[in-house]
N, C-alpha and C. Protein backbone atom coordinates (compact mmCIF):
# COMPACT_ATOMS: atom_id res chain seq x y z
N UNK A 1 0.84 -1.18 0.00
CA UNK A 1 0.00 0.00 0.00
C UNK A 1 0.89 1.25 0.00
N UNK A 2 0.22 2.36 -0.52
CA UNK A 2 1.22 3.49 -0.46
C UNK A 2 1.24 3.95 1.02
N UNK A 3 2.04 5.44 1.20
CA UNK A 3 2.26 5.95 2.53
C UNK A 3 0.64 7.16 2.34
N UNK A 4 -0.18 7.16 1.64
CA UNK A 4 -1.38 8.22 1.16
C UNK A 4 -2.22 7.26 2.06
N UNK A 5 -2.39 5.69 1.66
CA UNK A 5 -3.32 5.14 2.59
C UNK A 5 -3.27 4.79 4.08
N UNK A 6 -1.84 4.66 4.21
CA UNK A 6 -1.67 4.70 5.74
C UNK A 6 -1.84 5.33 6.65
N UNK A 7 -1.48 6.84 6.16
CA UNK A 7 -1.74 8.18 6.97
C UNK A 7 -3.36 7.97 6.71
N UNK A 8 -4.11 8.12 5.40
CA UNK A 8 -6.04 7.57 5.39
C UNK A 8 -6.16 6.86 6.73
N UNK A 9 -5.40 5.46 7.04
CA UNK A 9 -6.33 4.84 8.33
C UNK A 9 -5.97 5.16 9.71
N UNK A 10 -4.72 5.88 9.77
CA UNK A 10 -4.31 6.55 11.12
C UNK A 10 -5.13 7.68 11.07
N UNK A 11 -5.89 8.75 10.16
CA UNK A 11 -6.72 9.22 10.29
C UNK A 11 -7.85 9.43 11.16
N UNK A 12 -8.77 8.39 10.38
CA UNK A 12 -9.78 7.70 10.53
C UNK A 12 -9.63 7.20 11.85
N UNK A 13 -8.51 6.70 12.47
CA UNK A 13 -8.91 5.52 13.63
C UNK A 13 -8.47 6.89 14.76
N UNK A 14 -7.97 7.94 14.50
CA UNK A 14 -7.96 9.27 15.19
C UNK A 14 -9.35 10.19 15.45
N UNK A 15 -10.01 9.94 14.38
CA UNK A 15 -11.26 10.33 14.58
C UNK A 15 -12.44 9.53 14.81
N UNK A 16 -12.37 8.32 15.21
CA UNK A 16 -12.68 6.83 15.76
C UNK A 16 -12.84 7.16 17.26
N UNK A 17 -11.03 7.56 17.67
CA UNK A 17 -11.16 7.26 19.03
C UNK A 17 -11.59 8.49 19.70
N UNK A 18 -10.77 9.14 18.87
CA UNK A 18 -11.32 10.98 19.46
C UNK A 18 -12.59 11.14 20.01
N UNK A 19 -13.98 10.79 18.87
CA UNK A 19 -15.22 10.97 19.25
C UNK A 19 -15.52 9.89 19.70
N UNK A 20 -15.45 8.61 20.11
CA UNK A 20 -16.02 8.01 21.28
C UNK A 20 -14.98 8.12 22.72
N UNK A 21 -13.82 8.86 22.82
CA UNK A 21 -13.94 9.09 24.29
C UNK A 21 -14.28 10.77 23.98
N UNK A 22 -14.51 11.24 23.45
CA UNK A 22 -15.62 12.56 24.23
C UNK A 22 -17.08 12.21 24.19
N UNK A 23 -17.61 11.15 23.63
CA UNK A 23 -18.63 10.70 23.71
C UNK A 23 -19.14 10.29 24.93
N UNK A 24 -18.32 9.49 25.87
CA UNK A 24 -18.30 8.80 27.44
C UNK A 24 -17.49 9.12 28.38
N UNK A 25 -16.99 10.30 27.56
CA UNK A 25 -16.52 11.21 29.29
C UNK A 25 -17.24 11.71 29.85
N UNK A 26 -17.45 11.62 30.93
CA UNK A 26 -17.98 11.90 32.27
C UNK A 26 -17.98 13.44 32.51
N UNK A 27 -18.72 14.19 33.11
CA UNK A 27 -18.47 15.56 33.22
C UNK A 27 -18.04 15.73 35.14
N UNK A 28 -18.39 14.49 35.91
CA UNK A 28 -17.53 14.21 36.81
C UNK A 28 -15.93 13.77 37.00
N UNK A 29 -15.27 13.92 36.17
CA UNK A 29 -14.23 13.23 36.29
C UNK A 29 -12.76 14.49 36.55
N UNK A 30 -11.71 14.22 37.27
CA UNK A 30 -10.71 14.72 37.60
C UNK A 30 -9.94 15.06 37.05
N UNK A 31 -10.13 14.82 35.71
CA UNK A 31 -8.50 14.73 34.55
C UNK A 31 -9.22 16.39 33.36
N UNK A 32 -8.26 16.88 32.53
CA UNK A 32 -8.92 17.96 32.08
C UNK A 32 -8.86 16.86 30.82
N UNK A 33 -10.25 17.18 30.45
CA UNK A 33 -10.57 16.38 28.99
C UNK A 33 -9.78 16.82 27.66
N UNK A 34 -9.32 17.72 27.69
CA UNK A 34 -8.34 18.08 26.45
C UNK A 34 -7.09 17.38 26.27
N UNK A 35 -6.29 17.30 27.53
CA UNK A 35 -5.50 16.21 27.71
C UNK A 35 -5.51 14.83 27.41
N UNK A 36 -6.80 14.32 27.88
CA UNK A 36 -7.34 12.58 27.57
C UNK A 36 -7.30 12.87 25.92
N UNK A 37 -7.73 13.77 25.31
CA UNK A 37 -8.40 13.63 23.97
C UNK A 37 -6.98 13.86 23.19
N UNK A 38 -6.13 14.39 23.50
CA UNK A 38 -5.25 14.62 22.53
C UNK A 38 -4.14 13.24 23.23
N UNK A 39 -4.05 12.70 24.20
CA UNK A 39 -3.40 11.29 24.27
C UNK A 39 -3.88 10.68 23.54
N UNK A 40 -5.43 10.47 23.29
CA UNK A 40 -6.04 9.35 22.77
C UNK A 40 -5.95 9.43 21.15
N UNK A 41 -6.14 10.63 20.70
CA UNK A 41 -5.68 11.30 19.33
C UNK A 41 -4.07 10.50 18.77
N UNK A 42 -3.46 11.02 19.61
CA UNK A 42 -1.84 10.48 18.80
C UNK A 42 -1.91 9.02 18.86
N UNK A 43 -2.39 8.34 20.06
CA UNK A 43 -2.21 6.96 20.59
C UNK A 43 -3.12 6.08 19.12
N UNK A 44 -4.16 6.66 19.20
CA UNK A 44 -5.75 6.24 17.63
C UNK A 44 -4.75 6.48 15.92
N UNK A 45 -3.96 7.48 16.43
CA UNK A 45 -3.17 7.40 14.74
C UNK A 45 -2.21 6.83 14.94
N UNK A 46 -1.41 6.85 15.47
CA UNK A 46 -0.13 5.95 15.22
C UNK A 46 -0.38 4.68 15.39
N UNK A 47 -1.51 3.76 16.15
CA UNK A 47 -1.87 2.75 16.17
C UNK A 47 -2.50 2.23 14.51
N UNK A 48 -3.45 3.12 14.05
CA UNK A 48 -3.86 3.41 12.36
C UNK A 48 -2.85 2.83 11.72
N UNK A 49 -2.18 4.10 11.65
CA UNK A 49 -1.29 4.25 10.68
C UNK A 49 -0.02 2.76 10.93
N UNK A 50 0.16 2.47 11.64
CA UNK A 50 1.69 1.82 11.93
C UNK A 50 0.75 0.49 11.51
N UNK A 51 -0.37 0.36 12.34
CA UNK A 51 -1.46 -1.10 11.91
C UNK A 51 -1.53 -1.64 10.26
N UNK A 52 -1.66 -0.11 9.54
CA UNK A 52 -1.81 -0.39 8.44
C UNK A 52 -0.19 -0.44 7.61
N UNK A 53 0.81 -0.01 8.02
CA UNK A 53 1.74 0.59 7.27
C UNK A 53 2.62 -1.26 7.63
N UNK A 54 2.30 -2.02 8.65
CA UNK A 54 3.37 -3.42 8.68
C UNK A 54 2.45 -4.58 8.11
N UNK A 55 0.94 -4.04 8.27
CA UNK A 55 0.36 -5.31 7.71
C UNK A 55 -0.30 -4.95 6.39
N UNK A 56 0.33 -4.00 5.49
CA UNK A 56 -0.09 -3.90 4.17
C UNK A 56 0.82 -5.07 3.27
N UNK A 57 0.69 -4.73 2.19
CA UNK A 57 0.88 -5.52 1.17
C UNK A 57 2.28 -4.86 0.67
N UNK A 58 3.59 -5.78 0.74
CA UNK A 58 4.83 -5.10 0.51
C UNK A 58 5.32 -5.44 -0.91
């Protein structure tokens, strides 16, 4: 696969995780939600992207 589709599913799985944890965060909770969301952001693409970029087609 090229490096156009890899960055496509690290994307996608960034905006996957992004909106379901602001979806089920709590408005009780201790942590500032901008923080959780942008861990979960880099953690959702590089998981994408790296997922797609070793198990594509070489």
């Amino acid at each position: 696969m090229s490096l156009k589709h890899d960055l496509t599913n690290g994307i996608i799985s960034l905006v996957i995780g992004v909106a379901i944890t602001k979806y089920t965060a709590g408005d009780e909770e201790s942590y500032d939600l901008s923080d959780v969301l942008l861990s979960v952001a880099v953690a959702s693409f590089f998981s994408g992207f790296f997922t797609s970029y070793f198990a594509g087609d070489k």
